[in-house]
Protein backbone atom coordinates (compact mmCIF):
# COMPACT_ATOMS: atom_id res chain seq x y z
CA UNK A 1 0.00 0.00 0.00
CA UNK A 2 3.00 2.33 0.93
CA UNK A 3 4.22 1.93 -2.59
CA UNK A 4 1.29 2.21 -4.60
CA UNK A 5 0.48 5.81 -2.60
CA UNK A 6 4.31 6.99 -3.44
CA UNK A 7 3.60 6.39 -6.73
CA UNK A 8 0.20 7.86 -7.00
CA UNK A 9 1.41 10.91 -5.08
CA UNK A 10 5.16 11.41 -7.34
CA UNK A 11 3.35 10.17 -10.34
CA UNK A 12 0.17 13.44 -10.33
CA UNK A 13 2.65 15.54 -9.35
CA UNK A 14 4.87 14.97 -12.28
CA UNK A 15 1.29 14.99 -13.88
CA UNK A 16 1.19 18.64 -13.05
CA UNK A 17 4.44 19.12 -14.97
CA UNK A 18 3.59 17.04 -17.74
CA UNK A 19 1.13 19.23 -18.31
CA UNK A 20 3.50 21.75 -19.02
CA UNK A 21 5.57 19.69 -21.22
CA UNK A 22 2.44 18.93 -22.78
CA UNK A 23 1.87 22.48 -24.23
CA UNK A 24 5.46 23.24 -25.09
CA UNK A 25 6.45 19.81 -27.02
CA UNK A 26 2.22 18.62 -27.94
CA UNK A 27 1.30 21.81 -29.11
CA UNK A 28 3.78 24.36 -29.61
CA UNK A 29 6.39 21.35 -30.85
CA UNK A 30 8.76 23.62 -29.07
CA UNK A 31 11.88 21.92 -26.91
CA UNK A 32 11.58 23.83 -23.54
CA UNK A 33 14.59 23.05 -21.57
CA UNK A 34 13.63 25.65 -19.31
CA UNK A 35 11.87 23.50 -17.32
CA UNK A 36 14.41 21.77 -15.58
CA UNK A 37 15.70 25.04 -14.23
CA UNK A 38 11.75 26.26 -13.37
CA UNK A 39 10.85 22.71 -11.72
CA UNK A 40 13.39 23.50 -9.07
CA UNK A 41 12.79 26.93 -9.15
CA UNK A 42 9.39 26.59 -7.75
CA UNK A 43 10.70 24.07 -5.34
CA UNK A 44 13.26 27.16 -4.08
CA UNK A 45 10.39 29.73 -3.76
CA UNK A 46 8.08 26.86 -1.79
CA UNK A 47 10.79 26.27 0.77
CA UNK A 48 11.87 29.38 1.52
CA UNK A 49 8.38 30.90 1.46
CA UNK A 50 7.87 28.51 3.83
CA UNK A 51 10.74 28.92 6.08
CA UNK A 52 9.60 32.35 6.75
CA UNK A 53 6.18 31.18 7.67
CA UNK A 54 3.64 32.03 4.45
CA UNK A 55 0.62 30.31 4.23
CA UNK A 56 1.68 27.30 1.71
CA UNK A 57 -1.80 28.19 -0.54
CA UNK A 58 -0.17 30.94 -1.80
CA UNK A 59 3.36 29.21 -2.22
CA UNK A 60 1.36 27.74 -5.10
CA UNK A 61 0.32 30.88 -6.35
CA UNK A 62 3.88 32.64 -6.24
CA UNK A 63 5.23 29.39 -7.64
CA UNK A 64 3.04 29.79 -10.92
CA UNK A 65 3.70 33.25 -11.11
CA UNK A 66 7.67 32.87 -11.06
CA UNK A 67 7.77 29.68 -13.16
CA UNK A 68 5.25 31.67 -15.80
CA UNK A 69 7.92 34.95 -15.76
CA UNK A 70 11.23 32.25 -16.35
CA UNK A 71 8.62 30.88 -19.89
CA UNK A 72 8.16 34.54 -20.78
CA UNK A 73 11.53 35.19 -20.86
CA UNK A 74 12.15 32.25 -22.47
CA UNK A 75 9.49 33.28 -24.91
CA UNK A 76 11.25 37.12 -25.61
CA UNK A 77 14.62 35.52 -25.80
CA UNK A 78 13.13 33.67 -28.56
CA UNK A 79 10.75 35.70 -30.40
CA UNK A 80 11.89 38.72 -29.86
CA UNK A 81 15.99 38.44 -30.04
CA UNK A 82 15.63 35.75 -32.89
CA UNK A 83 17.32 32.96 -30.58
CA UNK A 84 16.76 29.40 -31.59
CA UNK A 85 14.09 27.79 -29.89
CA UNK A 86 16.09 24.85 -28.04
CA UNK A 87 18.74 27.51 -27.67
CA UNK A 88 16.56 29.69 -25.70
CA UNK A 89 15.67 26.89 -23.15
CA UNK A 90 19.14 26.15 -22.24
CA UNK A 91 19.90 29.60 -21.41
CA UNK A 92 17.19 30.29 -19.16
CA UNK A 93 17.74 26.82 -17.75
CA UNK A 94 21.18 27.89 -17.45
CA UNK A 95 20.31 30.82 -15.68
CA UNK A 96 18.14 29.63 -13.56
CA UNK A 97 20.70 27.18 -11.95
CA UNK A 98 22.65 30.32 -10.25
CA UNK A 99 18.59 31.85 -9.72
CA UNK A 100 17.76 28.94 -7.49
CA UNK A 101 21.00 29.02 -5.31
CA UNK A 102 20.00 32.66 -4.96
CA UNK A 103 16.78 32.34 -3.60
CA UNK A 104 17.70 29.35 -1.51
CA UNK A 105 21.00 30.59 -0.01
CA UNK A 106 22.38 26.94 -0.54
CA UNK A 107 22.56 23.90 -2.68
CA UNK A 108 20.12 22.49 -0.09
CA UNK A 109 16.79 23.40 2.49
CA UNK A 110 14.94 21.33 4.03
CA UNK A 111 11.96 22.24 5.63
CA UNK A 112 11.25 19.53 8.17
CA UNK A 113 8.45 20.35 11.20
CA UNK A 114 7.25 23.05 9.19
CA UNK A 115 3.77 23.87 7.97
CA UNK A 116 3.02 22.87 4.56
CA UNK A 117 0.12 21.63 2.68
CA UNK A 118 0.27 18.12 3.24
CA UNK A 119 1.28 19.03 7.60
CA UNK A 120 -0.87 21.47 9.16
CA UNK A 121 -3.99 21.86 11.49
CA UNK A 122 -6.32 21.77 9.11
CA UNK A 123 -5.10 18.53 7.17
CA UNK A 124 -4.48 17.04 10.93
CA UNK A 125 -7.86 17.95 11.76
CA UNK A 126 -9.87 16.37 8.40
CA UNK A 127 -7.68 13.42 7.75
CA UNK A 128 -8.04 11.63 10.99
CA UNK A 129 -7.57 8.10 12.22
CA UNK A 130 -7.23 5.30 9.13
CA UNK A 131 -7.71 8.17 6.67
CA UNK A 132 -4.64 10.07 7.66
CA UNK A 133 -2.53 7.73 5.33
CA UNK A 134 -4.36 9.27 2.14
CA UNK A 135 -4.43 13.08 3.07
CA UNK A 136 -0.95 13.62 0.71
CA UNK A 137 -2.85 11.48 -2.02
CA UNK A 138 -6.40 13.46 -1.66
CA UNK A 139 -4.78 16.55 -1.41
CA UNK A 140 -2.71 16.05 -4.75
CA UNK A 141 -5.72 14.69 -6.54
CA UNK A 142 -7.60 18.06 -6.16
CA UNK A 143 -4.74 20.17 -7.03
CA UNK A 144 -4.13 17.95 -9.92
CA UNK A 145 -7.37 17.79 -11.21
CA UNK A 146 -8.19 21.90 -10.74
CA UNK A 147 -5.11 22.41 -12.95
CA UNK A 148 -6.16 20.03 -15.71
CA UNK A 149 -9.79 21.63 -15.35
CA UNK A 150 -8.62 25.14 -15.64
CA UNK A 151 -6.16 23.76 -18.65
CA UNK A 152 -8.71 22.31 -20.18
CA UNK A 153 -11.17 25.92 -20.06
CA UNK A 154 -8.02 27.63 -21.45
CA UNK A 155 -7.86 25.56 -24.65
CA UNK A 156 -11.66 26.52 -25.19
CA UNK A 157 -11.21 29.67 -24.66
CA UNK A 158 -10.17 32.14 -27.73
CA UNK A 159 -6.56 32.20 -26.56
CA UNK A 160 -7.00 28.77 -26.43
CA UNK A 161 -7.60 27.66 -29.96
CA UNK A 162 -4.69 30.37 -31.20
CA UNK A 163 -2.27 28.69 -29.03
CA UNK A 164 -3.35 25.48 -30.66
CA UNK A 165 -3.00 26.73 -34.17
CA UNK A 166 0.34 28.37 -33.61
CA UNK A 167 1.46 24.94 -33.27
CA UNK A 168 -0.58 23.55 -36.29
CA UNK A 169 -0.02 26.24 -38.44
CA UNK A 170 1.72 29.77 -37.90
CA UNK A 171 0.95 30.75 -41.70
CA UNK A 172 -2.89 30.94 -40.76
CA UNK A 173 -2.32 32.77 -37.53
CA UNK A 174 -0.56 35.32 -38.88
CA UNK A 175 -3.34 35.70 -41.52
CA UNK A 176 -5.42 36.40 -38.75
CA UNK A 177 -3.71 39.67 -37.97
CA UNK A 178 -2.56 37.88 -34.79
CA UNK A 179 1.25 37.96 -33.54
CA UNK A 180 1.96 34.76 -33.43
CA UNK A 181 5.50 35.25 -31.22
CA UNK A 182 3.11 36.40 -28.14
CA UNK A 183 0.80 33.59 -28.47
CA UNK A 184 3.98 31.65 -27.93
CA UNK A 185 5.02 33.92 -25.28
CA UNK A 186 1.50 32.67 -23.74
CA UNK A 187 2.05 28.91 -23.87
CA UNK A 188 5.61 29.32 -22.38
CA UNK A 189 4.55 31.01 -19.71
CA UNK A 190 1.23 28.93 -18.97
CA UNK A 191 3.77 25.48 -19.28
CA UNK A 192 6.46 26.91 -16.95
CA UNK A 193 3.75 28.15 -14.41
CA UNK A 194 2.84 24.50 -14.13
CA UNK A 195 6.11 22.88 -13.89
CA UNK A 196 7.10 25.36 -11.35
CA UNK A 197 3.92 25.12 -9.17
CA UNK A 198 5.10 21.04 -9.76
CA UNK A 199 8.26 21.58 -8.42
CA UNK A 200 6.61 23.59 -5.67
CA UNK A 201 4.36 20.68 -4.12
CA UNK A 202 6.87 17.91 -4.95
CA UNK A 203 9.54 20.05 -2.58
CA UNK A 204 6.66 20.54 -0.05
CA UNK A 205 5.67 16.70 -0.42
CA UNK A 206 9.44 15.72 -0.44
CA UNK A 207 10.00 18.47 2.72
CA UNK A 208 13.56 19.86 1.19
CA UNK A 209 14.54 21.66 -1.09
CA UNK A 210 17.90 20.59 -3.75
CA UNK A 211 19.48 22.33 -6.53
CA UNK A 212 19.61 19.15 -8.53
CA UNK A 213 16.39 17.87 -8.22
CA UNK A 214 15.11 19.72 -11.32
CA UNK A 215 17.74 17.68 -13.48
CA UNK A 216 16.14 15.37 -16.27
CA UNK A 217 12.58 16.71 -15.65
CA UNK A 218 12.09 17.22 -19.37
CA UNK A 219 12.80 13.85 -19.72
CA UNK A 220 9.94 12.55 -17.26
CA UNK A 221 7.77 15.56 -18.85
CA UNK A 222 8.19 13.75 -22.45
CA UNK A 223 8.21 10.41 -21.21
CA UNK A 224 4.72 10.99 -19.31
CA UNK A 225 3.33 12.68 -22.66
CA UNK A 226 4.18 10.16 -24.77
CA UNK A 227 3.07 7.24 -22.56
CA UNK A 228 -0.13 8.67 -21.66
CA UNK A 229 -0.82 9.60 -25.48
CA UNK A 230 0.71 6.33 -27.13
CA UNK A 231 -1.49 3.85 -24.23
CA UNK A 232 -4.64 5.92 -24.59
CA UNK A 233 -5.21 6.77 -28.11
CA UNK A 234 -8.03 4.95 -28.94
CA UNK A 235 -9.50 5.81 -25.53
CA UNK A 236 -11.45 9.43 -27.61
CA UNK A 237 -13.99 9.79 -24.64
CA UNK A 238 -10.40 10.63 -22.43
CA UNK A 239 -8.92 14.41 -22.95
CA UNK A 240 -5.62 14.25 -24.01
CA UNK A 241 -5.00 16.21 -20.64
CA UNK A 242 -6.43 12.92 -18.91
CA UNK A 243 -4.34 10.66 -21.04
CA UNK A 244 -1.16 13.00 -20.08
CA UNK A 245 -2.02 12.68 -16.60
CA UNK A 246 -2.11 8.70 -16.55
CA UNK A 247 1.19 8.96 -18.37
CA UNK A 248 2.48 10.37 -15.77
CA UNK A 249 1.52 7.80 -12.98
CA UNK A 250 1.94 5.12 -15.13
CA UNK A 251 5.80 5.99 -15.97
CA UNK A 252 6.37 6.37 -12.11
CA UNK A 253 4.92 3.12 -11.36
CA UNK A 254 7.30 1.73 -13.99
CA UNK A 255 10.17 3.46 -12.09
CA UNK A 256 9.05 1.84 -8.86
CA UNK A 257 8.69 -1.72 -10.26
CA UNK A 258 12.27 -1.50 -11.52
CA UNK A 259 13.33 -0.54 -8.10
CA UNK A 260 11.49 -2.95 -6.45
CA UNK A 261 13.00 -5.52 -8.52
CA UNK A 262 16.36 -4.57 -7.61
CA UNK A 263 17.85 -2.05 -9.24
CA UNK A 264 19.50 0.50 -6.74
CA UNK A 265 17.82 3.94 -6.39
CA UNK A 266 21.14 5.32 -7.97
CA UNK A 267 20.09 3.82 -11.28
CA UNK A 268 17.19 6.14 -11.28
CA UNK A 269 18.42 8.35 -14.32
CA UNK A 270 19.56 5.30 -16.25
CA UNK A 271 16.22 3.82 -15.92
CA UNK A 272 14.80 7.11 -16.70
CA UNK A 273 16.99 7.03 -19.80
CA UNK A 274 16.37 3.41 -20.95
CA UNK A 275 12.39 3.81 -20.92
CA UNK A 276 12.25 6.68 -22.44
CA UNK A 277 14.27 5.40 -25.33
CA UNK A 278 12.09 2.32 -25.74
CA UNK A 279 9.03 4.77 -25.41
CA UNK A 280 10.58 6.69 -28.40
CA UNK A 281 11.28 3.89 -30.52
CA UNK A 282 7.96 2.29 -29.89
CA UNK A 283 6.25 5.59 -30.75
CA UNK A 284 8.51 5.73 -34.48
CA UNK A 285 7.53 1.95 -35.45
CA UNK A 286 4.09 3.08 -35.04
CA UNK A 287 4.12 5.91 -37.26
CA UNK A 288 6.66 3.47 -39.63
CA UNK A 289 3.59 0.98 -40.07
CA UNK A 290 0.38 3.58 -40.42
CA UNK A 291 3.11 5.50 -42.98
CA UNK A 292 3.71 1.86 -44.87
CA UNK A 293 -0.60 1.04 -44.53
């Protein structure tokens, strides 16, 4: 039981992220490496916030707010100074390295015996007796699902559908009299906002705070997408937002059962590596056999 409610707890909070991913590589097809500097970046914010006692609601709110700022300035670097796309990400994820050690004061911060979201009065107060062992679950689930909710009213909204054919088609946007390079600006900004408010909870969930811990989060971001997307498919009554979401769960549980069949916790990256390569490869014989029908 301990496993399976690590895994559903790490696996929607990646979901979060994915999310994220979702916009910039599903829709945008743009390759955001910014998010493994804003994944810990919101985990920086969330710890220190917290260390000097602010309500850990609004953590989430700052979180989104600096994590949507880092994608906008990933956006103008990109749009507006003419820097390559992938080029872009890596200097803001650059940057954001030294930004994180900044706002921490140190490569590490834990925040043990403090009040967060998943261990205050109010949590300790609801979740009592046998229940108490689901609070971190419950609590993620609702945070999870408002986010894919309120992502899923953004991509009916106006902005929305411009976002979406950005991606599809800049030609017709700009047709439109519409600029595309802010409508970009948009979706980096909306898909940083949720991997930093990801990186927020997971530090909360996690209680520290670590300069590394953003490292290879693009990689789980993709990995989740592609899962979710390639396994549910042919499910059309899901949202792709749903599908991304089970992705996400579904590559942490395939984390865990490696573990738990042996392989040491060090391997973590390799394993992280190795799927998503076999995820990849999957995904191109697939499009090899509907190209050759």
């Amino acid at each position: 039981m301990t496993l399976v409610l690590s895994v559903l707890e790490q696996g929607m909070i990646y979901a979060i992220m994915a999310l994220g991913i979702y916009i910039t590589y599903t829709i945008l097809d743009f390759p955001d490496l910014t998010v493994d500097g804003s994944f810990p970046l919101g985990a920086a914010l969330s710890a220190v916030l917290i260390t000097k006692g602010v309500n850990p609601i609004l953590t989430l709110l700052v979180t989104f707010a600096a994590g949507a700022f880092a994608g906008m300035l990933t956006g103008i670097i990109h749009v507006k100074l003419k820097v390559r796309d992938l080029l872009s990400g890596i200097i803001m994820m650059t940057a954001l390295y030294t930004v994180n050690l900044r706002i921490a004061g140190r490569a590490n911060l834990p925040i043990y015996n403090m009040t967060t979201l998943f261990d205050n009065d109010f949590v300790r107060n609801v979740f009592k007796g046998g229940l108490a062992q689901f609070s971190n679950v419950i609590i993620i689930l609702v945070i999870t699902l408002v986010m894919k909710f309120l992502l899923d009213w953004y991509m009916s909204t106006k902005s929305g559908y411009l976002l979406r054919a950005v991606g599809d088609n800049e030609t017709i946007v700009t047709s439109m009299g519409v600029d595309k390079g802010i409508t970009k600006i948009i979706g980096l900004a909306i898909a940083n906002g949720l991997c930093s408010l990801s990186g927020c909870i997971f530090a909360q969930q996690q209680r520290y705070f670590d300069v590394s811990m953003g490292t290879g989060t693009m990689v789980i971001g993709l990995a989740s997408v592609i899962i979710g997307i390639s396994l549910l498919k042919k499910a059309t009554f899901l949202r792709v937002t749903s599908s991304v979401v089970i992705g996400a769960i579904v590559y942490k549980a395939c984390v865990a059962i490696a573990i738990k069949l042996g392989m040491p916790s060090s391997d973590l990256k390799l394993i992280t590596a190795v799927l998503f390569l076999i995820i990849l490869v999957l995904g191109m014989d697939r499009k090899k056999r509907k190209k050759v029908a």
